[in-house]
Each structure stands twice: as structure tokens, then as C-alpha cells.
N, C-alpha and C. Protein backbone atom coordinates (compact mmCIF):
# COMPACT_ATOMS: atom_id res chain seq x y z
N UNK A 1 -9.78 -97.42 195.62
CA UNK A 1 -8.43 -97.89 195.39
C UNK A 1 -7.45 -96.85 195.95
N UNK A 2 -6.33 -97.13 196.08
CA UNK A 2 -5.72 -96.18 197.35
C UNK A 2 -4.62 -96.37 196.20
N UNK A 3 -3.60 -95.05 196.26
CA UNK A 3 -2.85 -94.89 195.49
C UNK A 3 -1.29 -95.00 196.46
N UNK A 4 -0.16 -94.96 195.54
CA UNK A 4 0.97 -94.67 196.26
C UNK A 4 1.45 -93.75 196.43
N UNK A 5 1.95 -93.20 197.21
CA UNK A 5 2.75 -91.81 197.61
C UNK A 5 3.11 -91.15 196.37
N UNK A 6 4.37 -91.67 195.44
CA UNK A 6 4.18 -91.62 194.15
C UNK A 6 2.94 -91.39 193.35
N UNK A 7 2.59 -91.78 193.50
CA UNK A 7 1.26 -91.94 192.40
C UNK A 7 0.44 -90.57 192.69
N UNK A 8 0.50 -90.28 194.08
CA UNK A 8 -0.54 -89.24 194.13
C UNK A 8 0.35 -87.86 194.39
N UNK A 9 1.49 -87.98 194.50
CA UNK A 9 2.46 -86.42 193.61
C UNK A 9 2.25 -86.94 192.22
N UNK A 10 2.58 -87.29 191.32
CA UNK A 10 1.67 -87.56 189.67
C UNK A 10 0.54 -86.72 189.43
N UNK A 11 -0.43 -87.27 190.39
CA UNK A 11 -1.67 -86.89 190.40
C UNK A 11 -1.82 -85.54 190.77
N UNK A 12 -1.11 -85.44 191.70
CA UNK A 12 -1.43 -83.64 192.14
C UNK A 12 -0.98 -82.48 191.31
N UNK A 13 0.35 -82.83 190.63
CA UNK A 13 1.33 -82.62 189.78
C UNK A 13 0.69 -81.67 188.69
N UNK A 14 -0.17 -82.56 187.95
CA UNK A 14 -0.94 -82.22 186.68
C UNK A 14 -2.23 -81.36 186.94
N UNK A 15 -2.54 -81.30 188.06
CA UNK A 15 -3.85 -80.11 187.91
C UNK A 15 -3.04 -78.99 188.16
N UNK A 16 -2.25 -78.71 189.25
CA UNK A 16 -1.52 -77.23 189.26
C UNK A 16 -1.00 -76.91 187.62
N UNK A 17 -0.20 -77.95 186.91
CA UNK A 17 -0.24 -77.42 185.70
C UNK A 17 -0.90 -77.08 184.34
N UNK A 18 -2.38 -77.43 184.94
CA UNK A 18 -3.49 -77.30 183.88
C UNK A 18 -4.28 -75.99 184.52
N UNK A 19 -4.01 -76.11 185.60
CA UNK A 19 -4.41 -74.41 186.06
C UNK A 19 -3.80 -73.35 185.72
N UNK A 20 -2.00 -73.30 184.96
CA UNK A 20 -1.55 -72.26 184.80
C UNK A 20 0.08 -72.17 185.39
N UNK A 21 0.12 -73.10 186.59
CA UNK A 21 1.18 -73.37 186.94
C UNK A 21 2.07 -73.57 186.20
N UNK A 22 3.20 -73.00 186.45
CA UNK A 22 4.63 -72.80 185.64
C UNK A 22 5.46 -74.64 186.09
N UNK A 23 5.83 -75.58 184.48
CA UNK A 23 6.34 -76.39 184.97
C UNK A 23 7.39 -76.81 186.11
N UNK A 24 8.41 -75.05 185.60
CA UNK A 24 9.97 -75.54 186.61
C UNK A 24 9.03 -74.90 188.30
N UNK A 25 8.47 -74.51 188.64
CA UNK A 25 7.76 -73.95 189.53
C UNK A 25 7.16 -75.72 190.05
N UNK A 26 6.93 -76.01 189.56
CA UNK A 26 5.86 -77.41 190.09
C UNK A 26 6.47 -78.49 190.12
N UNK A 27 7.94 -78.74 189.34
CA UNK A 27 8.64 -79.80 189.33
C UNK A 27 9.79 -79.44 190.68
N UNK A 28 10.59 -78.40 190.78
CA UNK A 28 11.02 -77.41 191.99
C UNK A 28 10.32 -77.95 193.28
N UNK A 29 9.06 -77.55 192.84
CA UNK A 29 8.08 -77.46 194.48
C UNK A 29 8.48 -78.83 195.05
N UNK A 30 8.42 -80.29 194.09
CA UNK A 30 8.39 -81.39 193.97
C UNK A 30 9.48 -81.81 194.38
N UNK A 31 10.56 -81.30 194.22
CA UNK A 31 11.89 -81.96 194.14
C UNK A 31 12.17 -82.70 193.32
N UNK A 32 11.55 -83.11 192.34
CA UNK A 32 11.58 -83.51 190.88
C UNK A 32 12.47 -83.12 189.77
N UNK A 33 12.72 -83.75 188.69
CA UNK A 33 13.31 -83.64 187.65
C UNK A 33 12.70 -82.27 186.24
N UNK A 34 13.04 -81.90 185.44
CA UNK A 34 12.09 -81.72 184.07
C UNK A 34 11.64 -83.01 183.64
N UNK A 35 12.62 -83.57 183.65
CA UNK A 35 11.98 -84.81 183.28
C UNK A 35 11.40 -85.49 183.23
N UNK A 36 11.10 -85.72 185.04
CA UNK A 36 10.46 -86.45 185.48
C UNK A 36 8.93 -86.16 184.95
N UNK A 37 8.76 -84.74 185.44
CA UNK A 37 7.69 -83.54 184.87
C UNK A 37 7.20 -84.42 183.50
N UNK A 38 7.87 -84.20 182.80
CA UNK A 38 7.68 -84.11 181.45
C UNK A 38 7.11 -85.30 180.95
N UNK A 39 8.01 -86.51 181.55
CA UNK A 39 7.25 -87.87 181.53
C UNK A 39 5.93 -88.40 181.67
N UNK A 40 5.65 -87.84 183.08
CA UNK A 40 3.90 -87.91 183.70
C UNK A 40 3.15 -86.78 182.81
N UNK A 41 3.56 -85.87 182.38
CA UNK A 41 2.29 -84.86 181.90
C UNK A 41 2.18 -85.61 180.33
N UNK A 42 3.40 -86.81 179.44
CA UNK A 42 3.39 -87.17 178.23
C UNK A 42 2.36 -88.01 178.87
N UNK A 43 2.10 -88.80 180.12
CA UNK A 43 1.52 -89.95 179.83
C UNK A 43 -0.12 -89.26 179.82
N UNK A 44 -0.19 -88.53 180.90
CA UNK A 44 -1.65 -87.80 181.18
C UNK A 44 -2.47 -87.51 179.79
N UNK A 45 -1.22 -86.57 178.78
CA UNK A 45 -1.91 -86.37 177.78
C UNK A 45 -1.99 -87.71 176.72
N UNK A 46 -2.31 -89.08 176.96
CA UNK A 46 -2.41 -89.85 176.32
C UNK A 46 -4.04 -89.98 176.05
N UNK A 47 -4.36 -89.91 177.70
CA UNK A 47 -5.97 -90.10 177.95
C UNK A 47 -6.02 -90.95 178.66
N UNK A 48 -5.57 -92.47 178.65
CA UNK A 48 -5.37 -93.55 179.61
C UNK A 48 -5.96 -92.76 181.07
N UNK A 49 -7.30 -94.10 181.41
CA UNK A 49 -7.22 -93.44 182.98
C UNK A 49 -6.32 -93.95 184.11
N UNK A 50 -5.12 -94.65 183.81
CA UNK A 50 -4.38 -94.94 184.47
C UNK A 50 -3.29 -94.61 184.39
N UNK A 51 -2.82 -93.47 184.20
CA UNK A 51 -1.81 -92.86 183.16
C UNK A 51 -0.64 -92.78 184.05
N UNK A 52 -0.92 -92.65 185.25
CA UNK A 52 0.07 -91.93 187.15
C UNK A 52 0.04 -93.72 187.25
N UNK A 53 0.19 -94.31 186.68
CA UNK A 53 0.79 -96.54 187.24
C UNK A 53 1.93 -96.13 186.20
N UNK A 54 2.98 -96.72 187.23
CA UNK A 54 4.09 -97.32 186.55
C UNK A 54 3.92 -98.31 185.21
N UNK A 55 5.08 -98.49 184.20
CA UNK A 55 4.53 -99.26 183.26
C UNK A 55 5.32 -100.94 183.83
N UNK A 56 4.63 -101.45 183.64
CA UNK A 56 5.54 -103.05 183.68
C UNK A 56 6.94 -103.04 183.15
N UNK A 57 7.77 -103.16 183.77
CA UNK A 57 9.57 -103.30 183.43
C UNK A 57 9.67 -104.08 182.74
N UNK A 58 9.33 -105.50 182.86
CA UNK A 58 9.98 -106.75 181.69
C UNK A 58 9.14 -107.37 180.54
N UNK A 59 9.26 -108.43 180.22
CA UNK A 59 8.20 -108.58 179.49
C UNK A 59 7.60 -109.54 179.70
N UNK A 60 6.22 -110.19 179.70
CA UNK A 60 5.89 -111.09 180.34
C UNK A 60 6.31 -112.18 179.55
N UNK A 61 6.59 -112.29 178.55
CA UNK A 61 6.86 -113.82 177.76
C UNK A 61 7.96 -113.43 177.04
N UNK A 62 9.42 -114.03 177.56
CA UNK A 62 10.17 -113.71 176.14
C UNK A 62 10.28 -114.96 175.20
N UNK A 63 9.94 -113.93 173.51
CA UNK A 63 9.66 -115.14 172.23
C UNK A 63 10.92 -116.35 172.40
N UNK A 64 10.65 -117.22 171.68
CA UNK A 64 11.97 -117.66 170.98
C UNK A 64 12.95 -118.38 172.03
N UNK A 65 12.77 -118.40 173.72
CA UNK A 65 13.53 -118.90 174.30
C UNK A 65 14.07 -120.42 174.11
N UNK A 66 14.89 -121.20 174.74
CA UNK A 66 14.84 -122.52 174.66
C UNK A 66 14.20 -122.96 175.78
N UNK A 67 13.52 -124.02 175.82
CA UNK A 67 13.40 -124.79 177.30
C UNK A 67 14.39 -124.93 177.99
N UNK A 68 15.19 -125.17 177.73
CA UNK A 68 16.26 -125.74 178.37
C UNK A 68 17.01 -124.21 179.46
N UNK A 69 16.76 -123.77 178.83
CA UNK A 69 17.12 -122.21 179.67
C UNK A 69 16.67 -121.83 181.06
């Protein structure tokens, strides 16, 4: 499976910082946010092996609509 450009700065992201790498050092290198940082390393440490995929934006069914809508 082939990843996206995105996806694989994510991916690269998190081993420099499990090696020791300093976050603002790796988010810097990146051109990245803290934030951004901070976001991908919350999802990594979830466990999910898909943790570097975007999450789905909407929702697939909204409750309660009318038909008529």
C-alpha cells in the first residue's frame, strides 16, 4: 500500500522522536506546527496501526434527518 506524501512525513516524524529527537527540532525540520507534532505523536500513542490516515470529516449518516431534506 503506498502512502501519501503526508502520511509518510507522519511516519518518519515519530521514529526520530522515539530515538531521542527533540520535538521543536523535528517539527522545525518539518516545517510543521507543535501542534501539528503533537497531534500525530497523540494518535501513534493510541496503538491503532493506522494511526498516520486522516480521520473521516463528516459523518456518514446524520440521525434524525427528514426525507424531505
Amino acid at each position: 500500500m503506498e502512502h501519501t506524501p503526508e502520511e509518510e512525513e507522519r511516519i518518519k516524524a515519530i521514529p526520530r522522536y522515539l530515538e531521542g529527537e527533540r520535538e521543536v527540532d523535528i517539527y522545525k525540520s518539518l516545517e510543521r506546527s507543535k501542534g501539528w507534532f503533537n497531534k500525530w505523536l497523540g494518535r501513534y500513542k493510541t496503538g491503532c496501526k493506522r494511526w498516520y490516515k486522516d480521520l473521516q470529516k463528516r459523518a456518514k449518516v446524520i440521525p434524525n434527518t427528514p426525507v424531505w431534506v
